[in-house]
N, C-alpha and C. Protein backbone atom coordinates (compact mmCIF):
# COMPACT_ATOMS: atom_id res chain seq x y z
N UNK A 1 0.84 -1.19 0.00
CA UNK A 1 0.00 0.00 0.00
C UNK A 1 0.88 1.25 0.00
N UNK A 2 0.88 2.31 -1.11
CA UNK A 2 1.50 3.65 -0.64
C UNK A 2 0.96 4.45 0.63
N UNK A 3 1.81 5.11 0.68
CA UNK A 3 1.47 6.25 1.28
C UNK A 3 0.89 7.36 1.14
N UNK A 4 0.00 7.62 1.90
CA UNK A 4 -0.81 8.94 1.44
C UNK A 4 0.21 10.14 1.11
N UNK A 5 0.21 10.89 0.16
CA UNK A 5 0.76 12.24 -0.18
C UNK A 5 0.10 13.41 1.28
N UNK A 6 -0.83 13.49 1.27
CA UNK A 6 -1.69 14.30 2.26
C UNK A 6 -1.66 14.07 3.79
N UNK A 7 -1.11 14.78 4.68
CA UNK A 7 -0.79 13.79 6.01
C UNK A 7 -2.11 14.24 6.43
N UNK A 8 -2.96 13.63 7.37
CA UNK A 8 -4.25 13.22 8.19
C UNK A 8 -4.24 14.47 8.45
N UNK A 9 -5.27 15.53 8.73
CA UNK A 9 -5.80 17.07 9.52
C UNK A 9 -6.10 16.14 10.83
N UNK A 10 -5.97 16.94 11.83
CA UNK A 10 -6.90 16.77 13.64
C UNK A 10 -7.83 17.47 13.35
N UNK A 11 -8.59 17.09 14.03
CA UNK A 11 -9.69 17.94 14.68
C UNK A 11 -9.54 19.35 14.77
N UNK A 12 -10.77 19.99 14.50
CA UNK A 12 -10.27 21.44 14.97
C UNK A 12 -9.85 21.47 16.10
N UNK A 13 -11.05 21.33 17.03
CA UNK A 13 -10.47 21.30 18.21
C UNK A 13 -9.24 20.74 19.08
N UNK A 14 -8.67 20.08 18.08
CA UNK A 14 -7.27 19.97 18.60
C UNK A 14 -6.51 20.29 18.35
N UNK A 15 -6.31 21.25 17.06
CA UNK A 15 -5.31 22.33 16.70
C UNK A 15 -4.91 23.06 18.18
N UNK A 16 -3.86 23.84 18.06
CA UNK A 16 -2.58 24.47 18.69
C UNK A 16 -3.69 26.00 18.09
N UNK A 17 -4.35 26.91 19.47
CA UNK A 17 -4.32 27.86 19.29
C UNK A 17 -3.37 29.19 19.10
N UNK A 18 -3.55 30.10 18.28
CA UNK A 18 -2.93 31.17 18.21
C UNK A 18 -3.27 31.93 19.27
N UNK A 19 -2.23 33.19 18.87
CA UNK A 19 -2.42 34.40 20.13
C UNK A 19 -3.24 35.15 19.39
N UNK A 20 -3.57 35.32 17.85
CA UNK A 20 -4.62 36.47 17.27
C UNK A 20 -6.30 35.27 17.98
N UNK A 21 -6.26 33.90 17.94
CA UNK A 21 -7.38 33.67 18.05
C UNK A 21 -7.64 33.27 19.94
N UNK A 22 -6.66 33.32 20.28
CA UNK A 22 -6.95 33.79 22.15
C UNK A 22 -7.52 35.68 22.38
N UNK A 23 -6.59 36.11 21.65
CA UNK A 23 -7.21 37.75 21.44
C UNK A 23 -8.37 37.96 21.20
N UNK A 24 -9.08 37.02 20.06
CA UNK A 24 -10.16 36.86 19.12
C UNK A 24 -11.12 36.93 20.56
N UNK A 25 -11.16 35.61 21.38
CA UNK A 25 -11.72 34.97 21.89
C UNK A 25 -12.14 36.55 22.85
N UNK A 26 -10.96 36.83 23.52
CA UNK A 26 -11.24 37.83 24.79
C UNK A 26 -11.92 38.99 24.14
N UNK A 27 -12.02 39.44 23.14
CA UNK A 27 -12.86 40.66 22.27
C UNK A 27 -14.38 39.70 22.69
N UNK A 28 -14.61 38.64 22.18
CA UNK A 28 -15.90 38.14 22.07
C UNK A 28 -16.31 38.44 23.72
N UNK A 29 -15.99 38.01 24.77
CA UNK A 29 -15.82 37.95 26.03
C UNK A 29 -16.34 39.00 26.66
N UNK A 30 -15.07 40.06 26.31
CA UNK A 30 -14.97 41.59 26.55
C UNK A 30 -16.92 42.01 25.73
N UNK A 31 -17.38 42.07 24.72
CA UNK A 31 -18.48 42.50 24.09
C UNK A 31 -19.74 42.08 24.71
N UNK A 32 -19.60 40.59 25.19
CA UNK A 32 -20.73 39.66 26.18
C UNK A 32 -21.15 40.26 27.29
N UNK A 33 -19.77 40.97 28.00
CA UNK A 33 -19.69 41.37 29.15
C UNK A 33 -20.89 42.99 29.44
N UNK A 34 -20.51 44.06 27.90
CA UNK A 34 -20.69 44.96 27.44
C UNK A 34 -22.34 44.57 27.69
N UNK A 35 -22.81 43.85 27.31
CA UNK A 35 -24.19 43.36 27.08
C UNK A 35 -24.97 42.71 28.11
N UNK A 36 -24.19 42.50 29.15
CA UNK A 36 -25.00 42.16 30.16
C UNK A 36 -24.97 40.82 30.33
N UNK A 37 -24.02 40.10 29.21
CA UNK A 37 -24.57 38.60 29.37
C UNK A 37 -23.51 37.91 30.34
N UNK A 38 -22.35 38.30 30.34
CA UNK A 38 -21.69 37.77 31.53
C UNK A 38 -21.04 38.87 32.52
N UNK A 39 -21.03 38.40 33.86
CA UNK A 39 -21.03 38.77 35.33
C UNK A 39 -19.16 39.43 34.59
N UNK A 40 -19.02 40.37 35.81
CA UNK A 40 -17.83 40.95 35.84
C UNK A 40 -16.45 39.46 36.00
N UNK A 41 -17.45 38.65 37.33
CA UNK A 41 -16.56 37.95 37.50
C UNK A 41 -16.19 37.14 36.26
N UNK A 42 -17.38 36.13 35.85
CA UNK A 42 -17.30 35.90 34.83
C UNK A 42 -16.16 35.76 33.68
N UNK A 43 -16.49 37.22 32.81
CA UNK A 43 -15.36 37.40 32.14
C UNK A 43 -14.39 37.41 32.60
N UNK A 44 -13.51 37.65 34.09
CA UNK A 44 -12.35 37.31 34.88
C UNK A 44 -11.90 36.18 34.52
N UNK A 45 -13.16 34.98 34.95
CA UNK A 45 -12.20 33.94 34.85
C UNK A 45 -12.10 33.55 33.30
N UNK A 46 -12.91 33.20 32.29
CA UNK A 46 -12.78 33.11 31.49
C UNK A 46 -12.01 33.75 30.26
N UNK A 47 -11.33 35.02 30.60
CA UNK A 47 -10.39 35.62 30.05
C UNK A 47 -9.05 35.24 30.24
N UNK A 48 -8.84 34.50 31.70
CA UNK A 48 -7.94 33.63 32.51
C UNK A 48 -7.70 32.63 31.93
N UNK A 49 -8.46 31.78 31.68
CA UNK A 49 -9.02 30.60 30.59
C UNK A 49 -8.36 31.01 29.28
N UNK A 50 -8.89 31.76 28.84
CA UNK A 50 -8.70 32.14 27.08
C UNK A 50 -7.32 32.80 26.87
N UNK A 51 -6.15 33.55 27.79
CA UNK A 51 -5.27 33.74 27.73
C UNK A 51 -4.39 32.83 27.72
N UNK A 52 -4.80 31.04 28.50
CA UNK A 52 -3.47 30.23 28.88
C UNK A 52 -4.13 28.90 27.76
N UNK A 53 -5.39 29.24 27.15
CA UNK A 53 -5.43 27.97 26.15
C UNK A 53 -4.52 27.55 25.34
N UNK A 54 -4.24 26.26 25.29
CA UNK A 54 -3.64 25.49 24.33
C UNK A 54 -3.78 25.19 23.09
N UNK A 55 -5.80 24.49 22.85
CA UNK A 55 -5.88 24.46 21.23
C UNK A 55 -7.36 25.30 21.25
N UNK A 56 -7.66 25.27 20.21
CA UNK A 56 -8.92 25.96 19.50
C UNK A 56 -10.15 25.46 20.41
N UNK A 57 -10.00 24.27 20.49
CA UNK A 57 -11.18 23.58 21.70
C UNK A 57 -11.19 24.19 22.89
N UNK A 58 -10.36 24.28 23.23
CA UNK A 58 -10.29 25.38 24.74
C UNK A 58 -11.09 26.58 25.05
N UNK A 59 -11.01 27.30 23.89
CA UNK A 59 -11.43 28.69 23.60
C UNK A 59 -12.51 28.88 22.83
N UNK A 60 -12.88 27.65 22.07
CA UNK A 60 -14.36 27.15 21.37
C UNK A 60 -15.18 27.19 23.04
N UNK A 61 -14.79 26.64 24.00
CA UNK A 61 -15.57 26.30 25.39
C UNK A 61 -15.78 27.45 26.43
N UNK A 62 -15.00 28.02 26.00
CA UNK A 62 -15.17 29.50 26.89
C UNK A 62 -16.44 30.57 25.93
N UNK A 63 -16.69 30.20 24.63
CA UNK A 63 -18.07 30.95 24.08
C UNK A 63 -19.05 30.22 23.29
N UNK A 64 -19.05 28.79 23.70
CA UNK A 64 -20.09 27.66 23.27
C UNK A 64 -21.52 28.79 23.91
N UNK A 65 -21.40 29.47 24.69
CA UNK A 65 -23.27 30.06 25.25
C UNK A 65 -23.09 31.07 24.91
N UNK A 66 -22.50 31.51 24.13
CA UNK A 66 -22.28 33.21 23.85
C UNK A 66 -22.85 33.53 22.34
N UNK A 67 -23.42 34.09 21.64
CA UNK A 67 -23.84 34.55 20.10
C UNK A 67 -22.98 34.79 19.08
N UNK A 68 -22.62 34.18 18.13
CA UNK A 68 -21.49 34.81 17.12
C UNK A 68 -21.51 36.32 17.00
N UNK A 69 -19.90 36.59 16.97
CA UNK A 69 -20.23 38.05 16.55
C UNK A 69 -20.76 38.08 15.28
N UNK A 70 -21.07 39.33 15.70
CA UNK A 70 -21.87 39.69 13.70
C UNK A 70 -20.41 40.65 12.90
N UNK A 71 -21.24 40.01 11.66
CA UNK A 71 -20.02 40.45 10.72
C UNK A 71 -19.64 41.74 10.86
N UNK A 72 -18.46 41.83 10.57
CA UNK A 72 -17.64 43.67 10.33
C UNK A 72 -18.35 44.12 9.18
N UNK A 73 -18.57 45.21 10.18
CA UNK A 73 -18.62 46.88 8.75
C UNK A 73 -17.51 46.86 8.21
N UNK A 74 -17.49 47.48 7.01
CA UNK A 74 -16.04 48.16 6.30
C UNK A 74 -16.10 49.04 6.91
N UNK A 75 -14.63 49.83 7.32
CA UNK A 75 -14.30 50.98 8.13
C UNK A 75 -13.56 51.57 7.64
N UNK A 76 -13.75 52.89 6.80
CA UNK A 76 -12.55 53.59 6.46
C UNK A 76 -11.16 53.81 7.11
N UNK A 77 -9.81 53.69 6.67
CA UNK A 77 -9.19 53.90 7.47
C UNK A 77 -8.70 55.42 8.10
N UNK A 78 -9.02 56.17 7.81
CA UNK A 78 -8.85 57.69 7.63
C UNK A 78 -10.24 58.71 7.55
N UNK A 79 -10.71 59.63 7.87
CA UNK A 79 -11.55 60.56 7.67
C UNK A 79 -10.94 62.03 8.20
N UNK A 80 -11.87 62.94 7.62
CA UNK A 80 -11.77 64.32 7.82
C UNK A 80 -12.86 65.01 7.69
N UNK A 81 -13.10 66.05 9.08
CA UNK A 81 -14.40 66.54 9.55
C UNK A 81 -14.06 68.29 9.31
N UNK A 82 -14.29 69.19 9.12
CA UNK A 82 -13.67 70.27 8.64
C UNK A 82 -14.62 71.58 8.81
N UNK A 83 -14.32 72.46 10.40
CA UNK A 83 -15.96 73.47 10.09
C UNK A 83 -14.87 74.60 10.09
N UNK A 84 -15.40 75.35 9.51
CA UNK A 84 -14.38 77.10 9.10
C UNK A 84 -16.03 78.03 8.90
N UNK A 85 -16.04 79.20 10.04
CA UNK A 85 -17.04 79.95 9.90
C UNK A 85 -18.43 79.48 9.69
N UNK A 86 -18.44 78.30 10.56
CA UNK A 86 -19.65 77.90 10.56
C UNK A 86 -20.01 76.26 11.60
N UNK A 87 -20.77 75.78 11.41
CA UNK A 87 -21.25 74.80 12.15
C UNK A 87 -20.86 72.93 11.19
N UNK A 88 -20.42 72.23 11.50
CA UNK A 88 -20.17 70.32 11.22
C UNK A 88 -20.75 69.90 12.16
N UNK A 89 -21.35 68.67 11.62
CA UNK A 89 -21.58 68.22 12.71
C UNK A 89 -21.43 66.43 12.12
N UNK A 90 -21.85 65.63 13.40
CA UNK A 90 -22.34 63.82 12.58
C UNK A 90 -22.50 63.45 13.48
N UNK A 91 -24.31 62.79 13.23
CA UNK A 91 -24.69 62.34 14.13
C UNK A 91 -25.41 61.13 13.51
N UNK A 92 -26.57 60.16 14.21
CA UNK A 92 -26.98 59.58 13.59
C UNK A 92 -26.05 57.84 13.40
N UNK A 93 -26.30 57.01 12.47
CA UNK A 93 -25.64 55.75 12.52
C UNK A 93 -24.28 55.76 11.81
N UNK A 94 -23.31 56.84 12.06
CA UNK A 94 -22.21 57.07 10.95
C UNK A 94 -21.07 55.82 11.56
N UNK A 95 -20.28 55.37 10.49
CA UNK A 95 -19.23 54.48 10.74
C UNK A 95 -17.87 55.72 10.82
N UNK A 96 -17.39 55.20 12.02
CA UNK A 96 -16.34 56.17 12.81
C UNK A 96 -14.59 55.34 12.17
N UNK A 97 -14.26 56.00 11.29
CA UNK A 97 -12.87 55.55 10.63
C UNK A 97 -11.84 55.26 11.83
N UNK A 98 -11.05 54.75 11.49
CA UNK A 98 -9.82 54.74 13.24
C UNK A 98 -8.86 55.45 13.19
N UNK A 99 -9.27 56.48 12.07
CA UNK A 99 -7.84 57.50 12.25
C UNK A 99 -9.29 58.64 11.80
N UNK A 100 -9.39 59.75 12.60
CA UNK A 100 -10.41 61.01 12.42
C UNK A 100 -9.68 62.24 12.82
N UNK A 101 -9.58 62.99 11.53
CA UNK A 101 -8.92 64.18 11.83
C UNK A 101 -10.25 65.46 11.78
N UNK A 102 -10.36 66.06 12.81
CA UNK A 102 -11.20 67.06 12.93
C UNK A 102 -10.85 68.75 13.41
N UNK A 103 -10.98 69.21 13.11
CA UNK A 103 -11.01 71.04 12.35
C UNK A 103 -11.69 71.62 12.64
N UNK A 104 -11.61 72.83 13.88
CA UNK A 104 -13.08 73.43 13.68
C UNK A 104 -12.16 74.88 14.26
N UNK A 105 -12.07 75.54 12.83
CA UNK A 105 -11.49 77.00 12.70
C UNK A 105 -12.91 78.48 12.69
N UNK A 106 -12.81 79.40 13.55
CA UNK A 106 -14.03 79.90 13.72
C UNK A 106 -15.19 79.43 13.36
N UNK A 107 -15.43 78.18 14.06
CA UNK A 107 -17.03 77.43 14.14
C UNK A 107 -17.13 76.63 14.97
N UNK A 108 -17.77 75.77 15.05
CA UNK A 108 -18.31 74.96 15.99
C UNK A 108 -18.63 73.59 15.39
N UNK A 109 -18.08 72.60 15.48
CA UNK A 109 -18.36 71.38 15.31
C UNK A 109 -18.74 70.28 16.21
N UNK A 110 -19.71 69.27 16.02
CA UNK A 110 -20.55 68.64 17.14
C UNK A 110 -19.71 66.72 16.23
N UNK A 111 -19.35 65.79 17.25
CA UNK A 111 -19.85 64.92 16.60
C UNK A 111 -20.02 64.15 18.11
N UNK A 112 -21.10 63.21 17.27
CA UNK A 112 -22.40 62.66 17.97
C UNK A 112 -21.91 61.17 17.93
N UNK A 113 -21.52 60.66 18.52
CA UNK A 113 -21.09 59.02 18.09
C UNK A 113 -22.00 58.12 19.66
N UNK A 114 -22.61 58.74 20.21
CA UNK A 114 -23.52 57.46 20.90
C UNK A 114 -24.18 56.41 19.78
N UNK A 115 -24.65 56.75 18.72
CA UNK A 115 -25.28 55.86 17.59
C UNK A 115 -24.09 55.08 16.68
N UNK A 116 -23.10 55.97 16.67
CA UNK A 116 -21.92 55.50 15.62
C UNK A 116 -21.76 54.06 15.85
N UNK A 117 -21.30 53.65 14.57
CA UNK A 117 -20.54 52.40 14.72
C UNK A 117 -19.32 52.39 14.50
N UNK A 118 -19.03 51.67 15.98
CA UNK A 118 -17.24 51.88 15.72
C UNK A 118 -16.75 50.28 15.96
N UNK A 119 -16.21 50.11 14.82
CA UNK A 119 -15.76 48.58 15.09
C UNK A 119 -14.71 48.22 15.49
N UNK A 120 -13.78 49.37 15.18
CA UNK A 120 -12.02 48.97 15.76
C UNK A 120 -12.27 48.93 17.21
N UNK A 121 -11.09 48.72 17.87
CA UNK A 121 -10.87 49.28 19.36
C UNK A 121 -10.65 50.37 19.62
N UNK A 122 -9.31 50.53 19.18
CA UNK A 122 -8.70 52.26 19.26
C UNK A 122 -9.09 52.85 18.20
N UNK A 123 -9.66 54.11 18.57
CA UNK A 123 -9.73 55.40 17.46
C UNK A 123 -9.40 56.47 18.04
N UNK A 124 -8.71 57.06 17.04
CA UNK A 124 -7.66 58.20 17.01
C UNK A 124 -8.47 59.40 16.06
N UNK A 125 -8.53 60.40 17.24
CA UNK A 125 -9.16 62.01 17.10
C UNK A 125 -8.28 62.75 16.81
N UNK A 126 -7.53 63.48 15.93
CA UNK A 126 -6.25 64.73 15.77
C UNK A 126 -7.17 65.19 15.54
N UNK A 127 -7.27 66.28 17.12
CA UNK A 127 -8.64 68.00 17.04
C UNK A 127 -7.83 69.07 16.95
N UNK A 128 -8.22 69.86 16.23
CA UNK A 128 -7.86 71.33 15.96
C UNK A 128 -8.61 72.05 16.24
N UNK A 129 -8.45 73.28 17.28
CA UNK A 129 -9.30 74.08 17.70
C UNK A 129 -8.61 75.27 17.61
N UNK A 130 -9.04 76.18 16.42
CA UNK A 130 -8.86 77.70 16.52
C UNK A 130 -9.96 78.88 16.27
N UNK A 131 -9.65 79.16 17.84
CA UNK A 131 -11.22 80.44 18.33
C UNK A 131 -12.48 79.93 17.66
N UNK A 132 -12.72 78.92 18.42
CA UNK A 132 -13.68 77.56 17.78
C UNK A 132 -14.10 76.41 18.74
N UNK A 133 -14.47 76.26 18.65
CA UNK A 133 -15.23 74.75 19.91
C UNK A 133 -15.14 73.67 19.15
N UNK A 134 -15.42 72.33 19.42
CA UNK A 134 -15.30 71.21 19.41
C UNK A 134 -15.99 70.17 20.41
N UNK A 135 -17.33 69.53 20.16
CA UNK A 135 -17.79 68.87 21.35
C UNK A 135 -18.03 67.33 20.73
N UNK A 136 -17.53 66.52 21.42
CA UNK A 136 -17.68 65.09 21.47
C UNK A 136 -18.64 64.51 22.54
N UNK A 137 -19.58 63.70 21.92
CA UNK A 137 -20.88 63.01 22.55
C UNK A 137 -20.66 61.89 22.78
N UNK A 138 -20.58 61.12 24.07
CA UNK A 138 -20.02 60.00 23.62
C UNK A 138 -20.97 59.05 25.72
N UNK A 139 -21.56 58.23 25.60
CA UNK A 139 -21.98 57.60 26.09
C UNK A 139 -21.05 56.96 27.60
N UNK A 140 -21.23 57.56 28.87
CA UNK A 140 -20.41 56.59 30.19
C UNK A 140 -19.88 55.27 29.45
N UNK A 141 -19.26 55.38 30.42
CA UNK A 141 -18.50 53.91 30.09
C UNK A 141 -17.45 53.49 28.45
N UNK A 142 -17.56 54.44 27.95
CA UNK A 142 -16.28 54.31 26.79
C UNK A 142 -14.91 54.70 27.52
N UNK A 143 -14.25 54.49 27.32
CA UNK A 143 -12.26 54.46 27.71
C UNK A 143 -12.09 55.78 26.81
N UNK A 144 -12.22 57.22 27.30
CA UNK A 144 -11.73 58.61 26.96
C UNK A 144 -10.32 59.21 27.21
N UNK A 145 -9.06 58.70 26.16
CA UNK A 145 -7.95 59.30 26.83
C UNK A 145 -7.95 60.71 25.91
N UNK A 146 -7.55 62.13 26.85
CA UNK A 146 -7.56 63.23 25.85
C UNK A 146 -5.59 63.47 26.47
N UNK A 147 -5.40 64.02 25.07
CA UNK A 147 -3.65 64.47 25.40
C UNK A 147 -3.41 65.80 24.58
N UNK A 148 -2.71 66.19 24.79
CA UNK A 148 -2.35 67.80 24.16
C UNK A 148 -2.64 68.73 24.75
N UNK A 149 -2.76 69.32 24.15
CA UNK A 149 -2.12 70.95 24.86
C UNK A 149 -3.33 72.14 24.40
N UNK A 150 -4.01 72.91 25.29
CA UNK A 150 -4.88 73.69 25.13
C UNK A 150 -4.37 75.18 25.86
N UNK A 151 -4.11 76.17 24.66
CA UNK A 151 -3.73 77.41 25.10
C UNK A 151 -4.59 78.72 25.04
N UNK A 152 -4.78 79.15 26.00
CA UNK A 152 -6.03 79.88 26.73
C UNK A 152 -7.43 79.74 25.71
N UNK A 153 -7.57 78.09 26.04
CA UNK A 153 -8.84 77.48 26.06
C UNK A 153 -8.97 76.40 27.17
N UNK A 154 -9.65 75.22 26.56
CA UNK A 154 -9.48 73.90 27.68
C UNK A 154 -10.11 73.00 27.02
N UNK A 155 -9.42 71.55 27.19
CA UNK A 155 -9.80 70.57 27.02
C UNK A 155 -10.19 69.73 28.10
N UNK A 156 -11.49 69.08 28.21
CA UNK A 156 -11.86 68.44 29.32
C UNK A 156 -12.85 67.32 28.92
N UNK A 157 -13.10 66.11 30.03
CA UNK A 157 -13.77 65.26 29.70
C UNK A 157 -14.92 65.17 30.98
N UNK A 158 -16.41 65.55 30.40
CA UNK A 158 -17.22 65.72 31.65
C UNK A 158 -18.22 64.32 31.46
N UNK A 159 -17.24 63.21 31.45
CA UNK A 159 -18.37 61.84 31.67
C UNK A 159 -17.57 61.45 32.93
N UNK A 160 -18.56 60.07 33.38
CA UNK A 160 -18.65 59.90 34.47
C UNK A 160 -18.07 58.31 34.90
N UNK A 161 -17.22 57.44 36.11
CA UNK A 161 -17.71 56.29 36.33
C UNK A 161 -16.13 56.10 35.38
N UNK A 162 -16.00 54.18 35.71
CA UNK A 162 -14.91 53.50 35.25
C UNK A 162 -15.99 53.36 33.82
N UNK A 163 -14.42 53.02 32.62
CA UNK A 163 -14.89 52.41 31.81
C UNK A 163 -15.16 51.06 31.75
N UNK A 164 -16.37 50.43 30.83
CA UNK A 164 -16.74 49.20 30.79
C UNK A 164 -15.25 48.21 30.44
N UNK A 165 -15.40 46.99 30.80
CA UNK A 165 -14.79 46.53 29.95
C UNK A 165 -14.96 45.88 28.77
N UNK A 166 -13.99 46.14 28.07
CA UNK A 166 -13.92 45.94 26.62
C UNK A 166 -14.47 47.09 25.74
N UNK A 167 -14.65 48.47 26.57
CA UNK A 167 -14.96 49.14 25.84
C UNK A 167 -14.04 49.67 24.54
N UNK A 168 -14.83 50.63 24.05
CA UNK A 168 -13.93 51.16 22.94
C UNK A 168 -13.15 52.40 23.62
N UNK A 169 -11.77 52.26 22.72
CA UNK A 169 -10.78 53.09 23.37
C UNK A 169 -10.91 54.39 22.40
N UNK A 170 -11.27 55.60 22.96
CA UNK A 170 -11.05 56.95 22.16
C UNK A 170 -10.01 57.92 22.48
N UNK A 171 -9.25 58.46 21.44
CA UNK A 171 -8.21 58.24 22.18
C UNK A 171 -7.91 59.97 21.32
N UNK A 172 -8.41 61.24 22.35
CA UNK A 172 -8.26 62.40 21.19
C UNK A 172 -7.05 63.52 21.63
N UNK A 173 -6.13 63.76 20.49
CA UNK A 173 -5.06 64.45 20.28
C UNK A 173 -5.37 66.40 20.13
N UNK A 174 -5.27 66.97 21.59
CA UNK A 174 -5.97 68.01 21.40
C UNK A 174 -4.79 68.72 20.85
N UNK A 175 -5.34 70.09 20.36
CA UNK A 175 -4.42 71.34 19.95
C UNK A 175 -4.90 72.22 19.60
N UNK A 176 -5.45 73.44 20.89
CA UNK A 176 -6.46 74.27 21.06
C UNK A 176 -5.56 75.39 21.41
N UNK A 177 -6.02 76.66 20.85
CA UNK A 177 -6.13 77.72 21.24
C UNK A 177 -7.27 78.79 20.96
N UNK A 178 -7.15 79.26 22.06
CA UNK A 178 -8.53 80.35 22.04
C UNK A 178 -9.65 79.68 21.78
N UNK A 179 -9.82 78.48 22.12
CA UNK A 179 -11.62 77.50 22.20
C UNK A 179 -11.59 76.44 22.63
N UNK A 180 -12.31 75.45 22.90
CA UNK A 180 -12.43 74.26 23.79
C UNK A 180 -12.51 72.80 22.81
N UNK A 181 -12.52 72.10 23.32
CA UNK A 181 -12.85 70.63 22.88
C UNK A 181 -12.83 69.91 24.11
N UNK A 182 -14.60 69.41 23.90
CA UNK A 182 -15.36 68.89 25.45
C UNK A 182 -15.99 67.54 25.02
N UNK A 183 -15.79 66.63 25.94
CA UNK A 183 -16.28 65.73 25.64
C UNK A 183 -17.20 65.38 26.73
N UNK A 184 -18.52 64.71 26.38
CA UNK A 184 -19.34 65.02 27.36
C UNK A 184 -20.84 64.03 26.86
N UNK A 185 -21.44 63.66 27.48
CA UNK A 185 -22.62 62.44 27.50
C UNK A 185 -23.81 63.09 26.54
N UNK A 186 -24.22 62.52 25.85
CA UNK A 186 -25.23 63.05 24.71
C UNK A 186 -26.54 64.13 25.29
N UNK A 187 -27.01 64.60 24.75
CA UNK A 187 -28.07 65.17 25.15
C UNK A 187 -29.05 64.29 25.88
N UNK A 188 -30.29 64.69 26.69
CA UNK A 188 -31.63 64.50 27.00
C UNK A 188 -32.60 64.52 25.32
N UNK A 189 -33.42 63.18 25.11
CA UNK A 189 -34.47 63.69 24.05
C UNK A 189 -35.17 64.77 24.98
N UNK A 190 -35.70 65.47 23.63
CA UNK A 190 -37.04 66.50 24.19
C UNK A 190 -38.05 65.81 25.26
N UNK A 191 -38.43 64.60 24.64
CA UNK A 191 -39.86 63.85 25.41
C UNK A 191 -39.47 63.55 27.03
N UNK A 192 -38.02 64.02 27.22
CA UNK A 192 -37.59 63.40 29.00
C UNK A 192 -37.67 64.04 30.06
N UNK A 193 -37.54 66.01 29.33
CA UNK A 193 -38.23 66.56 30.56
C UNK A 193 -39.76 66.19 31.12
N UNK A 194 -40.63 66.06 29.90
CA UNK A 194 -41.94 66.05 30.12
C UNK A 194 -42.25 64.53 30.54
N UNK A 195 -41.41 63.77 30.62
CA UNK A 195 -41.78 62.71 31.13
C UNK A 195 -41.41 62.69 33.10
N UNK A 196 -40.71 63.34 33.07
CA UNK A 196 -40.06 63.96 34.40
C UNK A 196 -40.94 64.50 35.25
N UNK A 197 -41.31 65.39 34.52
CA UNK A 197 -42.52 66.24 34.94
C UNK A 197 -43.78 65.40 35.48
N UNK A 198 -44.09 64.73 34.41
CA UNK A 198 -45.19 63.92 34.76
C UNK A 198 -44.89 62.57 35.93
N UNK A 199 -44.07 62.23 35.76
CA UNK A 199 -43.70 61.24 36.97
C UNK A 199 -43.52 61.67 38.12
N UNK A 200 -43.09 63.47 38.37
CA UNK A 200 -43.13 64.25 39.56
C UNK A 200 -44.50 64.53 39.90
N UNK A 201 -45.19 64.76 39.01
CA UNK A 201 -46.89 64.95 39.15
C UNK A 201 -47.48 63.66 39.84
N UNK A 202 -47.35 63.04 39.40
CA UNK A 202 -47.89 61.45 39.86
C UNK A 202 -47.62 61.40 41.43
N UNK A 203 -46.00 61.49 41.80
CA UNK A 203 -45.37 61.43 42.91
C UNK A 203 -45.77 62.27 43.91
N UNK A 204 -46.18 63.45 43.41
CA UNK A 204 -46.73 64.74 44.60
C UNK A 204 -48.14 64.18 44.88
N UNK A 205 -48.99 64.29 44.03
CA UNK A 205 -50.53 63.46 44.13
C UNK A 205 -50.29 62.44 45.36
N UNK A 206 -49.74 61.71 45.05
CA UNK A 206 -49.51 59.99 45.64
C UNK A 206 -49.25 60.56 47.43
N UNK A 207 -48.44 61.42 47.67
CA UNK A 207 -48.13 62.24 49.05
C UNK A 207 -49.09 63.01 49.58
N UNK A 208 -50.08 63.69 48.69
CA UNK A 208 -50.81 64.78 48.96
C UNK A 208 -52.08 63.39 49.81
């Protein structure tokens, strides 16, 4: 009898995991966590788990109860946001590139990314602020590092609380003078004062 040309495949699950698909694994983990579906501790240990696995089976077992991720957006790698004497803004379901260079020379530019989709981890903000504002919307619990240098203006970050884990990392490169770049938790809809209102109405009644 010859010999086969083709030597025998294993099992998946008995392949020799990689470090991109232990990484893989802790993103899935890290996103579960995001969602409520597993306990803080949880992802502890199982990130514990998924860092020291051996083959693909290992790390197949740490998200056998977990949902496939859903497929990637295409993500530009680069964008440019640009307000001069006037108002930019983006709000709405926009896909957030991982390199965003933004500009706001006598005007005011808004961007709105609680809705965005951002699929990378890290994204990178280079802000320009001259005698001009700059405000970033961005939801508790994202990972906000701001760096640079703001000259008689200010750069500040008014959210609140640790970041989640596995959040997304934003990561913005200030360079301000004479105006701000603020980053800060999205607006109230209109319908929330009046819902406020009315739940205080209810509440005074209920005492009276």
């Amino acid at each position: 009898m010859e010999p086969s040309s083709e030597r025998e495949q294993p099992e998946r699950s008995l392949l020799r995991a990689s470090d991109a698909e232990r990484n893989q694994t802790i993103e899935v983990l890290a996103a579960a966590t995001a969602e409520g579906r597993l306990s803080l501790e949880e992802y502890s240990q199982r990130s514990e788990v998924a860092l020291t696995a051996v083959t693909v089976g290992d790390l197949d077992g740490m998200t056998a109860d977990l949902p496939a991720r859903r497929q990637a957006v295409a993500v530009p790698a680069a964008g440019e946001i640009t307000a001069v004497l006037g108002n930019e803004s983006r709000k709405g379901p926009w896909v957030v590139p991982a390199h965003l260079t933004v500009r706001s020379v006598l005007g005011d530019c808004h961007l709105e990314m609680q809705q965005a989709v951002i699929e990378q981890h890290v994204t990178t903000i280079d802000a320009t602020v001259r005698f001009g504002s700059m405000t970033i919307f961005l939801p508790d619990g994202i990972d906000v590092r701001m760096t640079g240098r703001a000259v008689l203006g200010a750069k500040s970050s008014e959210l609140s609380g640790e970041p989640r884990p596995g959040a997304p990392v934003i990561v913005v490169h200030c360079d301000v003078f004479c105006g701000a770049i603020t980053v800060r938790r999205p607006p109230l809809p209109p319908w929330s004062g009046i819902a406020r209102d009315l739940v205080s109405s209810v509440l005074d009644k209920r005492r009276s």
